[in-house]
N, C-alpha and C. Protein backbone atom coordinates (compact mmCIF):
# COMPACT_ATOMS: atom_id res chain seq x y z
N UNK A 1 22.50 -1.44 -91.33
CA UNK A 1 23.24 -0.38 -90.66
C UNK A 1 22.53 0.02 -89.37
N UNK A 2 21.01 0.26 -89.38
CA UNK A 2 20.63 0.22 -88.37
C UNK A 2 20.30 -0.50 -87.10
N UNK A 3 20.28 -1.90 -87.71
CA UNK A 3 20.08 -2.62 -86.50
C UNK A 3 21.96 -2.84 -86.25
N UNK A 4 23.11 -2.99 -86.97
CA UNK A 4 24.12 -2.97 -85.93
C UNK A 4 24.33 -2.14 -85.09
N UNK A 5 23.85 -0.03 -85.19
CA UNK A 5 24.07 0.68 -84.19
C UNK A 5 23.28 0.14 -83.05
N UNK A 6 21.89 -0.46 -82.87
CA UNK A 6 20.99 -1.02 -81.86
C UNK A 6 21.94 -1.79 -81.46
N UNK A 7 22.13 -2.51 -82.42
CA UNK A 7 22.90 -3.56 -81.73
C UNK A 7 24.42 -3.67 -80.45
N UNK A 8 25.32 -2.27 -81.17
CA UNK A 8 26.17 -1.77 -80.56
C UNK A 8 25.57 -0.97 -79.37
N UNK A 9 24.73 -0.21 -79.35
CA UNK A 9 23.98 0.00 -78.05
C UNK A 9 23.68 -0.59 -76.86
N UNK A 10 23.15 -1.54 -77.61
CA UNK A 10 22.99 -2.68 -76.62
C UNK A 10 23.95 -3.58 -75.72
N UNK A 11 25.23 -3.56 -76.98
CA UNK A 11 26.08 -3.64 -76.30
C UNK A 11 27.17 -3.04 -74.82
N UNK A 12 26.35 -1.40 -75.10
CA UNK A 12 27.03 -0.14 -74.26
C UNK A 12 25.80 0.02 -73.42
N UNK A 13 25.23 -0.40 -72.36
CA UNK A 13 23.67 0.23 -72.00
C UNK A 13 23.97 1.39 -70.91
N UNK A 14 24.99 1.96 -70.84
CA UNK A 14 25.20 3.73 -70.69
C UNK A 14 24.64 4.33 -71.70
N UNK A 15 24.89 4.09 -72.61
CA UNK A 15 24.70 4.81 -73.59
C UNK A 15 23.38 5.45 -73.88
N UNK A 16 22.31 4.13 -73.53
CA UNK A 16 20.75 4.40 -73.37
C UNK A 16 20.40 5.20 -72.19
N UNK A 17 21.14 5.38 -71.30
CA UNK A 17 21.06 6.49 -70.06
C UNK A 17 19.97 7.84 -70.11
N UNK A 18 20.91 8.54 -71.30
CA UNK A 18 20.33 10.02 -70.95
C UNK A 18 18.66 9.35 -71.86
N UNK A 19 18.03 8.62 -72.66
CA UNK A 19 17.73 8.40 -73.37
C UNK A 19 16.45 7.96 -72.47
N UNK A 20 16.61 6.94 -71.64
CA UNK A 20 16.00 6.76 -70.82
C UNK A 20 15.28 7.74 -69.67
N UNK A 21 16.07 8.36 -69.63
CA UNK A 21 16.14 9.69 -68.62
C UNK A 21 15.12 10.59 -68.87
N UNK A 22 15.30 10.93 -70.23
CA UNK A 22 14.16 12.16 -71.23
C UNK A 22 12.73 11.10 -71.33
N UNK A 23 12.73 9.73 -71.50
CA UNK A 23 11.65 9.04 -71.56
C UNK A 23 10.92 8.93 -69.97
N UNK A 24 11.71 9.01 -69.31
CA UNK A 24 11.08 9.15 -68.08
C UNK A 24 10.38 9.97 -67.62
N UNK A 25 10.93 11.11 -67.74
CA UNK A 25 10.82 12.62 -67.58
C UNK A 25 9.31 13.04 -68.50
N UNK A 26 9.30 12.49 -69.61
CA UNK A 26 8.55 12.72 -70.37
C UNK A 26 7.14 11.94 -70.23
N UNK A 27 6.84 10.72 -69.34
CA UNK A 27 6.01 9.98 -68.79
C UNK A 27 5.46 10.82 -68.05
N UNK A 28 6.38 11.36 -66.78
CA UNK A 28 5.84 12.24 -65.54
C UNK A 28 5.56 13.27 -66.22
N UNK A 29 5.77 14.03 -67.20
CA UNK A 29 5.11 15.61 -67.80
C UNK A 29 3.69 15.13 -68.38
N UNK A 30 3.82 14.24 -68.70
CA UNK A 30 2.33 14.06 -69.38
C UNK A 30 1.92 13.14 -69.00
N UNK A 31 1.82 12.40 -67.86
CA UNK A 31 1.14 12.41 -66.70
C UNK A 31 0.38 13.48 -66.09
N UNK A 32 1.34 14.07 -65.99
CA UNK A 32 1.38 15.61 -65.33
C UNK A 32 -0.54 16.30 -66.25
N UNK A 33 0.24 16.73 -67.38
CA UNK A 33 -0.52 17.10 -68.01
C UNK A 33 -2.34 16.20 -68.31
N UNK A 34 -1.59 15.33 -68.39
CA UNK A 34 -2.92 14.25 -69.45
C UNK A 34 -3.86 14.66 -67.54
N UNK A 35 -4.09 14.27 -66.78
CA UNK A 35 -4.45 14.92 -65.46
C UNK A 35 -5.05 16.12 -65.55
N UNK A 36 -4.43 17.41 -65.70
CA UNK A 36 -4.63 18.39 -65.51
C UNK A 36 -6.17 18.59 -66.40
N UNK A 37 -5.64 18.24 -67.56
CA UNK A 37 -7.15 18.07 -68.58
C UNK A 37 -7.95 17.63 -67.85
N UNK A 38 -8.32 15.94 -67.83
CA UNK A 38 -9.25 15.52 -67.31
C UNK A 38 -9.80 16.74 -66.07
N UNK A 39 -9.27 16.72 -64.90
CA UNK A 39 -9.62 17.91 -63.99
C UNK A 39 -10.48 18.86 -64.55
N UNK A 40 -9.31 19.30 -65.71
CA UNK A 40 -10.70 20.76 -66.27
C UNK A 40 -11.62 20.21 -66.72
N UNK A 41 -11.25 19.15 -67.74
CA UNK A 41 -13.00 19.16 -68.51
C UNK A 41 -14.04 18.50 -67.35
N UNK A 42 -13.82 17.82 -66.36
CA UNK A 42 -14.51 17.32 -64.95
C UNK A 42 -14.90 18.69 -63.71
N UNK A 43 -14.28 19.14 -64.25
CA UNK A 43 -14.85 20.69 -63.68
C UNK A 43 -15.63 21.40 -64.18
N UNK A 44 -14.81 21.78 -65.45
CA UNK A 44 -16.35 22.03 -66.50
C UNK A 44 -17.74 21.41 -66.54
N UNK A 45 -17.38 20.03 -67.24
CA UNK A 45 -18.89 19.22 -67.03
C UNK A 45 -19.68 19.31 -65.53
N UNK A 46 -18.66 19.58 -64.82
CA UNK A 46 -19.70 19.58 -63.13
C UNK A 46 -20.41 21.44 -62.91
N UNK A 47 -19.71 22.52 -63.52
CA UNK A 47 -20.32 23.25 -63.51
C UNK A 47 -21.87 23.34 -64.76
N UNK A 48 -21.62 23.15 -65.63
CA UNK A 48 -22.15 23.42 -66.54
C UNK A 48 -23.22 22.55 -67.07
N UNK A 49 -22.96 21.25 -66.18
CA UNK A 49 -24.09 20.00 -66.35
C UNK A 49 -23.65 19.09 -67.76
N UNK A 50 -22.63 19.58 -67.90
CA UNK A 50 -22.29 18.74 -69.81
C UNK A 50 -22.07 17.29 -68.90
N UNK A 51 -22.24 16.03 -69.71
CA UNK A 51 -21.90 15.12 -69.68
C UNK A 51 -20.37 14.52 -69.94
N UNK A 52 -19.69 14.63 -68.88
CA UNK A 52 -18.38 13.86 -69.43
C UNK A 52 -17.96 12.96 -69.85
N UNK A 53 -19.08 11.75 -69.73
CA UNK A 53 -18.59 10.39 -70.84
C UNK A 53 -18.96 10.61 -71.72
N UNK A 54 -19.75 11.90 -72.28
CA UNK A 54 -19.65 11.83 -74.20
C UNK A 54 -18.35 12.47 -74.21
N UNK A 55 -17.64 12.90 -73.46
CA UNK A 55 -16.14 13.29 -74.04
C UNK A 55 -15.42 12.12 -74.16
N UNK A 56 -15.54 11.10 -73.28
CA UNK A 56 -14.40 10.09 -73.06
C UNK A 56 -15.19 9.45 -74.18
N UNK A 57 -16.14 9.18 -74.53
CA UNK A 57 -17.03 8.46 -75.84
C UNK A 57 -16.14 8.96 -77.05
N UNK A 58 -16.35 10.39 -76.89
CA UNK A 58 -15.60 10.76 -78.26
C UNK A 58 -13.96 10.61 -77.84
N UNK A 59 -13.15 10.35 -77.09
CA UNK A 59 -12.09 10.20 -77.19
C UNK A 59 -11.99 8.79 -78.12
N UNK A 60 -12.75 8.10 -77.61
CA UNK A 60 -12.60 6.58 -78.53
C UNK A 60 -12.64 6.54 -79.95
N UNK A 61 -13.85 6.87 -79.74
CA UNK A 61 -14.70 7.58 -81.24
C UNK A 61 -13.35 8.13 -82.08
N UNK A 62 -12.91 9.29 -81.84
CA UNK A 62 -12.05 9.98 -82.36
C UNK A 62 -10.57 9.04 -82.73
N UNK A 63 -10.27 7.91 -81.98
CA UNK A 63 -8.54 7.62 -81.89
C UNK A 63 -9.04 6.30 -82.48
N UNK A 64 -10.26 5.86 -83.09
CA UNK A 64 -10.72 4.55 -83.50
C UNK A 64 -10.79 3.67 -82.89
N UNK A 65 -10.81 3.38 -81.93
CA UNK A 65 -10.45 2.19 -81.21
C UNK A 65 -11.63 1.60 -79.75
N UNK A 66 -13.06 2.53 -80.66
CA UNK A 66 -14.74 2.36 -79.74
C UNK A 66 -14.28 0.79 -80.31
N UNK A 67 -14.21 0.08 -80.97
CA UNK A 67 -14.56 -1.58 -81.36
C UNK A 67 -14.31 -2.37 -80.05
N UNK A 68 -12.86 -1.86 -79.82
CA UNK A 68 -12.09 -2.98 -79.07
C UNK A 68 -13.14 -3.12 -77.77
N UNK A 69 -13.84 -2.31 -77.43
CA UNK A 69 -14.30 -2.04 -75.89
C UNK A 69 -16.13 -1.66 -76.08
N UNK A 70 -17.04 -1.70 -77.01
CA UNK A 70 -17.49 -1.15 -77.51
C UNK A 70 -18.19 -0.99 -75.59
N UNK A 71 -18.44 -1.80 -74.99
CA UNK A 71 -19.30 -1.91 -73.53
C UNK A 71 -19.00 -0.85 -72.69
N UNK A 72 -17.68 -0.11 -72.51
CA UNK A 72 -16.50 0.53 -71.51
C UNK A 72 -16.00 1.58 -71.99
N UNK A 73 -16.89 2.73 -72.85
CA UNK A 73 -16.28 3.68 -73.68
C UNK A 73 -15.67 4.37 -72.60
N UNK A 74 -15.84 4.45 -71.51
CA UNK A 74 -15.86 5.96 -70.34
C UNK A 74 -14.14 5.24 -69.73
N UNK A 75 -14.23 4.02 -69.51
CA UNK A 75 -12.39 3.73 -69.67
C UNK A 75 -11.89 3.54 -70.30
N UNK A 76 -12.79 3.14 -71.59
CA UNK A 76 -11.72 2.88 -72.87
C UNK A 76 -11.23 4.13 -73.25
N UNK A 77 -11.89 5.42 -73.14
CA UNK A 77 -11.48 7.24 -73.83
C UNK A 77 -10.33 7.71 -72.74
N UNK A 78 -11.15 7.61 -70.99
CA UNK A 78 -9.76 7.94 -69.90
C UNK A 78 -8.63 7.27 -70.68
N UNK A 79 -8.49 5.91 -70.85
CA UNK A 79 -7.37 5.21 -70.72
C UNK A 79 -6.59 5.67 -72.51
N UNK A 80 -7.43 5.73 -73.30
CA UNK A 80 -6.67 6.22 -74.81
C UNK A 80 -6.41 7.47 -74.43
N UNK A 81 -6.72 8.18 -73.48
CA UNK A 81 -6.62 9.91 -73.38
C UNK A 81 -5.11 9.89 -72.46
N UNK A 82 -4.93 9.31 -71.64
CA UNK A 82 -3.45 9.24 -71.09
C UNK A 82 -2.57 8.76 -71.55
N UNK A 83 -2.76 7.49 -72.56
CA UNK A 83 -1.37 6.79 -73.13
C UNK A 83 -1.46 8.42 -74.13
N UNK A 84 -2.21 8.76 -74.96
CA UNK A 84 -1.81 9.78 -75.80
C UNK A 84 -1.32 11.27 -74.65
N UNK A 85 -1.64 11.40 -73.49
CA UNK A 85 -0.72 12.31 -73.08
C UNK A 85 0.71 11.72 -72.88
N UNK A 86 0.76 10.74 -72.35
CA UNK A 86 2.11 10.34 -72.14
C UNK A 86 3.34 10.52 -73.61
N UNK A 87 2.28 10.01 -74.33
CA UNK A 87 3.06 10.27 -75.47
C UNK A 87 3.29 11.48 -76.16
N UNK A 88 2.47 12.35 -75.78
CA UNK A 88 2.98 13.78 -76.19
C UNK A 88 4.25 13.95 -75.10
N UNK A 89 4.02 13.73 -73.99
CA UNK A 89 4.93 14.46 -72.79
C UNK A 89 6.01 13.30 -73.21
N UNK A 90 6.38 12.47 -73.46
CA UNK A 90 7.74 12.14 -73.93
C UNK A 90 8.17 12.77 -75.22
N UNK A 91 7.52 13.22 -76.23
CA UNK A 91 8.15 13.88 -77.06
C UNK A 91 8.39 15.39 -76.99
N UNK A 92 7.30 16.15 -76.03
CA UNK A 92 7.56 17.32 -75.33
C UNK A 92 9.55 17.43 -74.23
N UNK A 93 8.89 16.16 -73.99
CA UNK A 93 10.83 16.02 -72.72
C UNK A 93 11.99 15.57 -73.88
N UNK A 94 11.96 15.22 -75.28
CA UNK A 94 12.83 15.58 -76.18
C UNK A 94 13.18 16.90 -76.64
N UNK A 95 11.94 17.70 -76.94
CA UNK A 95 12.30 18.93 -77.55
C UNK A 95 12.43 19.64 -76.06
N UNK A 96 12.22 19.55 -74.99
CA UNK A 96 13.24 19.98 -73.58
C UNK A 96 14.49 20.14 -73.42
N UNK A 97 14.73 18.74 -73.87
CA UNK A 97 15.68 18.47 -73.69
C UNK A 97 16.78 18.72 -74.37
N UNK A 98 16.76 19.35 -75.47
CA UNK A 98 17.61 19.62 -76.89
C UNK A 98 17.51 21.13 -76.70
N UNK A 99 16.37 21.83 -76.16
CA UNK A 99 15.99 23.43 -75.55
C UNK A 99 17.31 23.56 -74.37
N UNK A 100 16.61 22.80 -73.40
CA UNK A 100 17.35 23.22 -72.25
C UNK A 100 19.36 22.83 -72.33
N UNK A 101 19.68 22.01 -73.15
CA UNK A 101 21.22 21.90 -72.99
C UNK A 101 21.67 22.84 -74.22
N UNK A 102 20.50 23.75 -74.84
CA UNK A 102 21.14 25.01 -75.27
C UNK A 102 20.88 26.49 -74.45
N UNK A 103 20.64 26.07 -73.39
CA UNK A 103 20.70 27.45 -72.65
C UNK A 103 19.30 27.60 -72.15
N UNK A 104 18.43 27.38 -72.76
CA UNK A 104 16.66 27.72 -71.52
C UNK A 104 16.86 26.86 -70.55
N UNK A 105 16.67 28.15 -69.45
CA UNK A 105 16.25 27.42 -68.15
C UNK A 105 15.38 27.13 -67.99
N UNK A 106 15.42 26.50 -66.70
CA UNK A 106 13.87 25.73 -65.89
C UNK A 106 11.97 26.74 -66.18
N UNK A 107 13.07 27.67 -66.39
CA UNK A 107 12.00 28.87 -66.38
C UNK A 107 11.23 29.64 -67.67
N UNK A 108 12.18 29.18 -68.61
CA UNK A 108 11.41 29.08 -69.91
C UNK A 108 10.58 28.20 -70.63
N UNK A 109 10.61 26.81 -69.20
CA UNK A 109 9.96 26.10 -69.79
C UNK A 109 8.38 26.49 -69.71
N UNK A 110 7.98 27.49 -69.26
CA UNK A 110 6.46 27.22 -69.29
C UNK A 110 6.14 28.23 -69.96
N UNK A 111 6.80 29.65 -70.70
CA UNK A 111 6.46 29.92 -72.35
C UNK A 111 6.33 28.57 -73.21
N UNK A 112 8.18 27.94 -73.39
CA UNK A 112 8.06 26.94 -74.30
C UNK A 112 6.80 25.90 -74.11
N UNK A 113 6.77 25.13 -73.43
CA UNK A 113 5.49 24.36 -73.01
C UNK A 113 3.93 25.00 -73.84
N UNK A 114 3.70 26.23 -72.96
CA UNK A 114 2.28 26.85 -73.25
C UNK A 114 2.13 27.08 -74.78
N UNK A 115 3.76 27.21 -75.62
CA UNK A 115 3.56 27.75 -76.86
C UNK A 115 3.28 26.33 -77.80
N UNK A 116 4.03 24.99 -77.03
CA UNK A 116 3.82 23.90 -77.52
C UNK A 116 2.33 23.49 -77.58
N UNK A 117 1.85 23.79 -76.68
CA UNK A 117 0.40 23.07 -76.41
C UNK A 117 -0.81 23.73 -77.28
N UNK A 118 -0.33 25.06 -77.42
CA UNK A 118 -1.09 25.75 -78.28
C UNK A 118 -1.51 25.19 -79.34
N UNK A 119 -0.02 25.06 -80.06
CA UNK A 119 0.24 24.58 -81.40
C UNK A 119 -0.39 22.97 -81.68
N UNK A 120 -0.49 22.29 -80.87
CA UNK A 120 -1.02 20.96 -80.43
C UNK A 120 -2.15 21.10 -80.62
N UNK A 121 -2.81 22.00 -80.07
CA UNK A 121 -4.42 22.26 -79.89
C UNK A 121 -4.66 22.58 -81.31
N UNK A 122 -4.05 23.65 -82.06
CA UNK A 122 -4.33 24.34 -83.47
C UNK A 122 -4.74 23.11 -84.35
N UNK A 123 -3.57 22.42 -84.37
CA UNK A 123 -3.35 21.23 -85.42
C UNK A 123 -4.50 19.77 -85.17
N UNK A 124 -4.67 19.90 -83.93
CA UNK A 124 -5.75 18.83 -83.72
C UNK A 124 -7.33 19.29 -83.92
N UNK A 125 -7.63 20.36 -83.43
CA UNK A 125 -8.68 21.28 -83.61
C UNK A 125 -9.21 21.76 -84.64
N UNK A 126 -8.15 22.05 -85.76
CA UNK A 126 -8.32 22.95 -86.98
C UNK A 126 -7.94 21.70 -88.32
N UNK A 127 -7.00 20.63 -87.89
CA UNK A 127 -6.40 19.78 -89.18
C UNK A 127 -6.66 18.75 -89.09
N UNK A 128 -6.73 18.13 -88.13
CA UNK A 128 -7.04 16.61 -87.62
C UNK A 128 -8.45 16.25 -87.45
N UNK A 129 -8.59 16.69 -86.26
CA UNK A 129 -9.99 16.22 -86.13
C UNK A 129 -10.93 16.63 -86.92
N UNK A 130 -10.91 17.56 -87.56
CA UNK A 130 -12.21 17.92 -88.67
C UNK A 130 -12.29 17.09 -89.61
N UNK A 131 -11.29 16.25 -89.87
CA UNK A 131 -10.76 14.97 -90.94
C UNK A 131 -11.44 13.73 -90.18
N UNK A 132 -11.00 13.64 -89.04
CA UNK A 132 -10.94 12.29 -88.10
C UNK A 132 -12.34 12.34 -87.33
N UNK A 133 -12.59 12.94 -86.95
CA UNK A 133 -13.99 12.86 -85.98
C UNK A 133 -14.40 14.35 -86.08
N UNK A 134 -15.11 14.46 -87.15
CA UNK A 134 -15.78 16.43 -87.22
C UNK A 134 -16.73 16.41 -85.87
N UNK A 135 -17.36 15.23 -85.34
CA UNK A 135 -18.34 15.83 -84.13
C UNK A 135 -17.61 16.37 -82.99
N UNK A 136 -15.98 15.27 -82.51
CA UNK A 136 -15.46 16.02 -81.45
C UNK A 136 -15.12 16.92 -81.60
N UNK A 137 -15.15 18.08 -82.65
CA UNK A 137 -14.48 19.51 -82.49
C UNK A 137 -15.60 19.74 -81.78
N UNK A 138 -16.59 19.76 -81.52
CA UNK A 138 -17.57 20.75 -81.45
C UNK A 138 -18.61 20.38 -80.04
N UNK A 139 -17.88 19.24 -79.01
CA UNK A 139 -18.19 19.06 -77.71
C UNK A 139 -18.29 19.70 -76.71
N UNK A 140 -17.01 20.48 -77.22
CA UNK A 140 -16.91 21.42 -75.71
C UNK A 140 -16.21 23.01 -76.65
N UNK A 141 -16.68 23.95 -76.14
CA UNK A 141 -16.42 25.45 -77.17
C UNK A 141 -14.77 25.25 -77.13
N UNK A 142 -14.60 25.85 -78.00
CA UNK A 142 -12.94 25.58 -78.22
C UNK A 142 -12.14 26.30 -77.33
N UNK A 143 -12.82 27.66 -76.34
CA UNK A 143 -11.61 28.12 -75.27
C UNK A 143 -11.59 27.20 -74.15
N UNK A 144 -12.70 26.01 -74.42
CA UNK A 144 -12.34 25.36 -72.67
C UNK A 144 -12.02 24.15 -73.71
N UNK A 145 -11.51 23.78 -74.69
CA UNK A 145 -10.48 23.11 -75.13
C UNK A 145 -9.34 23.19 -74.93
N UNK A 146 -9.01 24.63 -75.46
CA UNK A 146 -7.84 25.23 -75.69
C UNK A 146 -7.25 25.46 -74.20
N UNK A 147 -8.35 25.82 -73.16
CA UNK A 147 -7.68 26.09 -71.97
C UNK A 147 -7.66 24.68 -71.15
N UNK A 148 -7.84 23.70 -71.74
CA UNK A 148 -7.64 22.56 -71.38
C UNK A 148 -6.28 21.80 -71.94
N UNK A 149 -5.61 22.33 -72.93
CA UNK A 149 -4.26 22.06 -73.29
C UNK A 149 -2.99 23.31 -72.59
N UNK A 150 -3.59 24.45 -72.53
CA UNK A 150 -2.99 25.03 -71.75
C UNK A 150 -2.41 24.19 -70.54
N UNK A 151 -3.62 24.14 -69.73
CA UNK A 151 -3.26 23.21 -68.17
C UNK A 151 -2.18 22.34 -68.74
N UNK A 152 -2.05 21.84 -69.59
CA UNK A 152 -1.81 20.67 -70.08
C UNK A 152 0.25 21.42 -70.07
N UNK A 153 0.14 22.08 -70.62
CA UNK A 153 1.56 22.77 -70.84
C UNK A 153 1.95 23.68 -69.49
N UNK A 154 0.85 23.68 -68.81
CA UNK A 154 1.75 24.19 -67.36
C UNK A 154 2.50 23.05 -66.39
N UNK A 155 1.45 22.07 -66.62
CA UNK A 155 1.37 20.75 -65.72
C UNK A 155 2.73 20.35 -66.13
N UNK A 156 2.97 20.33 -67.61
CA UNK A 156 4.31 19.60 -67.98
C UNK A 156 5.88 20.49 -67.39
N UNK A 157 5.55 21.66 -67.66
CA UNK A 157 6.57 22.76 -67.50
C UNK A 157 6.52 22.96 -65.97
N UNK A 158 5.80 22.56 -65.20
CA UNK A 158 5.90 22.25 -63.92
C UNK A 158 6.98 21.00 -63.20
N UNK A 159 6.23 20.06 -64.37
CA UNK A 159 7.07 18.30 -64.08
C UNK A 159 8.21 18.69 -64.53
N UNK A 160 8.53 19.44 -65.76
CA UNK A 160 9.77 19.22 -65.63
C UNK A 160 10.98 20.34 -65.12
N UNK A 161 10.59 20.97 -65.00
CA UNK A 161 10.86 21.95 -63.68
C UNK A 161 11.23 21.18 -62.39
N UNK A 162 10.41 20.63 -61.81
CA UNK A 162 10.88 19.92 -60.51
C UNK A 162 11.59 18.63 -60.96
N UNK A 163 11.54 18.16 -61.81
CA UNK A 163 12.22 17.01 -62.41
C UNK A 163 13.94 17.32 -62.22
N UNK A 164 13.99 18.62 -62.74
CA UNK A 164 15.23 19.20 -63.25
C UNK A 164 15.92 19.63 -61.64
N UNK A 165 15.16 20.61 -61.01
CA UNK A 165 15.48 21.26 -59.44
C UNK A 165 16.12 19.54 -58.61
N UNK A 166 15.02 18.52 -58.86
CA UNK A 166 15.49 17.26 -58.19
C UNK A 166 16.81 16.62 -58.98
N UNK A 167 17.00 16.51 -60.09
CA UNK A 167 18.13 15.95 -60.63
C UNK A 167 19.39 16.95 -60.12
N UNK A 168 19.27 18.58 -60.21
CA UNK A 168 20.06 18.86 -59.75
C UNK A 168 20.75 19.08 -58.10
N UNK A 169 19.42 18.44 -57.42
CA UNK A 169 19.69 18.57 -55.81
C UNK A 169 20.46 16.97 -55.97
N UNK A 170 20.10 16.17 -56.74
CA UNK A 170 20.98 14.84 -56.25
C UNK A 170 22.02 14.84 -56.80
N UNK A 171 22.80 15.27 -57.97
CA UNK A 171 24.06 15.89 -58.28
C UNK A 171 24.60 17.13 -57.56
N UNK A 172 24.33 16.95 -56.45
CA UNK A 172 24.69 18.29 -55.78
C UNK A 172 25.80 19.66 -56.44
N UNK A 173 24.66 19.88 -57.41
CA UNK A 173 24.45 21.38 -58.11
C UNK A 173 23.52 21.82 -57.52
N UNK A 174 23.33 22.94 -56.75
CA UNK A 174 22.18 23.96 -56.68
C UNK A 174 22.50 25.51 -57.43
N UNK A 175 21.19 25.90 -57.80
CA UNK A 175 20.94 27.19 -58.57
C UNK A 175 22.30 28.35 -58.05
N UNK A 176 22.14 28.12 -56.64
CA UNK A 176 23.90 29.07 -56.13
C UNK A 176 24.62 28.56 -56.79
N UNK A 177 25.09 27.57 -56.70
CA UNK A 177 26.64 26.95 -57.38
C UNK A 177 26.61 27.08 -58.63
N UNK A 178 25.33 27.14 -59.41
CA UNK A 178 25.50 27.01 -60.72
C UNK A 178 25.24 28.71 -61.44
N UNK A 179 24.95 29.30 -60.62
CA UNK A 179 25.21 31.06 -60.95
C UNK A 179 26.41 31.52 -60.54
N UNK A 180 27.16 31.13 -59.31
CA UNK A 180 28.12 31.15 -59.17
C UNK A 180 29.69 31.39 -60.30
N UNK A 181 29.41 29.92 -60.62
CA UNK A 181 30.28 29.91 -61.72
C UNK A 181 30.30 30.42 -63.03
């Protein structure tokens, strides 16, 4: 059953449109975001003298995958630290996206966002990683964690904010026309 709907999809590739659209969207937010982190904790470590490749060390460390690279932890952690933002920010531009075509505007996205990232931080901080890697909880104090996922939920609620302002300047809808009516 499931592979004939794929299959019928495939047959319709409109259909994959909006689908594509939210995956896109959701690349550039956490882009957006996965960025903003690095920045802080590279700000941090430059004020404070911490070492930032034991963070990108423990990014590896933490997502399992020190083997593959054991020589290159400091790109192997950058590079596992962005595919995993990307992949939050595409599933962040789903629950957007199911938000915003019930009524939140552009402008709720950065409660929704900040409240997402929170919750992100809780569950990785408090459930996960104390399971998965107990040393990375305890790298960097947990408000310049926590305010490192913050960034993380402005950056996105930013992207998709202008994401949205640009989709609607090239459908020529603007914010007048659409209060208007």
């Amino acid at each position: 059953m499931a592979m004939r709907n794929w299959l019928r999809a495939m047959d319709h590739p409109m259909t994959n449109q909006p689908h594509l659209e939210i995956m896109r969207r959701g690349v550039v937010a956490g882009l957006a975001g996965g960025l903003a982190e690095v920045a802080w904790v590279s700000l941090y470590a430059g004020i404070t003298g911490c070492n930032a490749e034991i963070l990108a060390r423990g990014v590896t460390t933490a997502s399992g995958v020190s083997a593959l690279l054991p020589g290159s932890p400091v790109p192997l952690g950058s590079g596992v630290h962005m595919v995993l933002a990307i992949m939050l920010g595409v599933a962040l531009s789903y629950v957007w996206s199911k938000l915003s075509t019930n009524g939140f505007g552009s402008a709720r996205a950065y409660p929704v966002m900040l409240a997402a990232l929170a919750g992100v931080w809780a569950i990785n901080f408090f459930v996960i990683l104390p399971i998965v890697s107990p040393a990375f909880v305890h790298l960097v104090p947990y408000s310049v964690s926590l305010a490192s996922k913050l960034l993380f939920g402005l950056a996105a609620a930013e992207a998709f904010r202008r994401q949205g302002a640009a989709r609607h300047m090239a459908s020529g809808t603007s914010s007048e026309a659409r209060s208007a009516s």
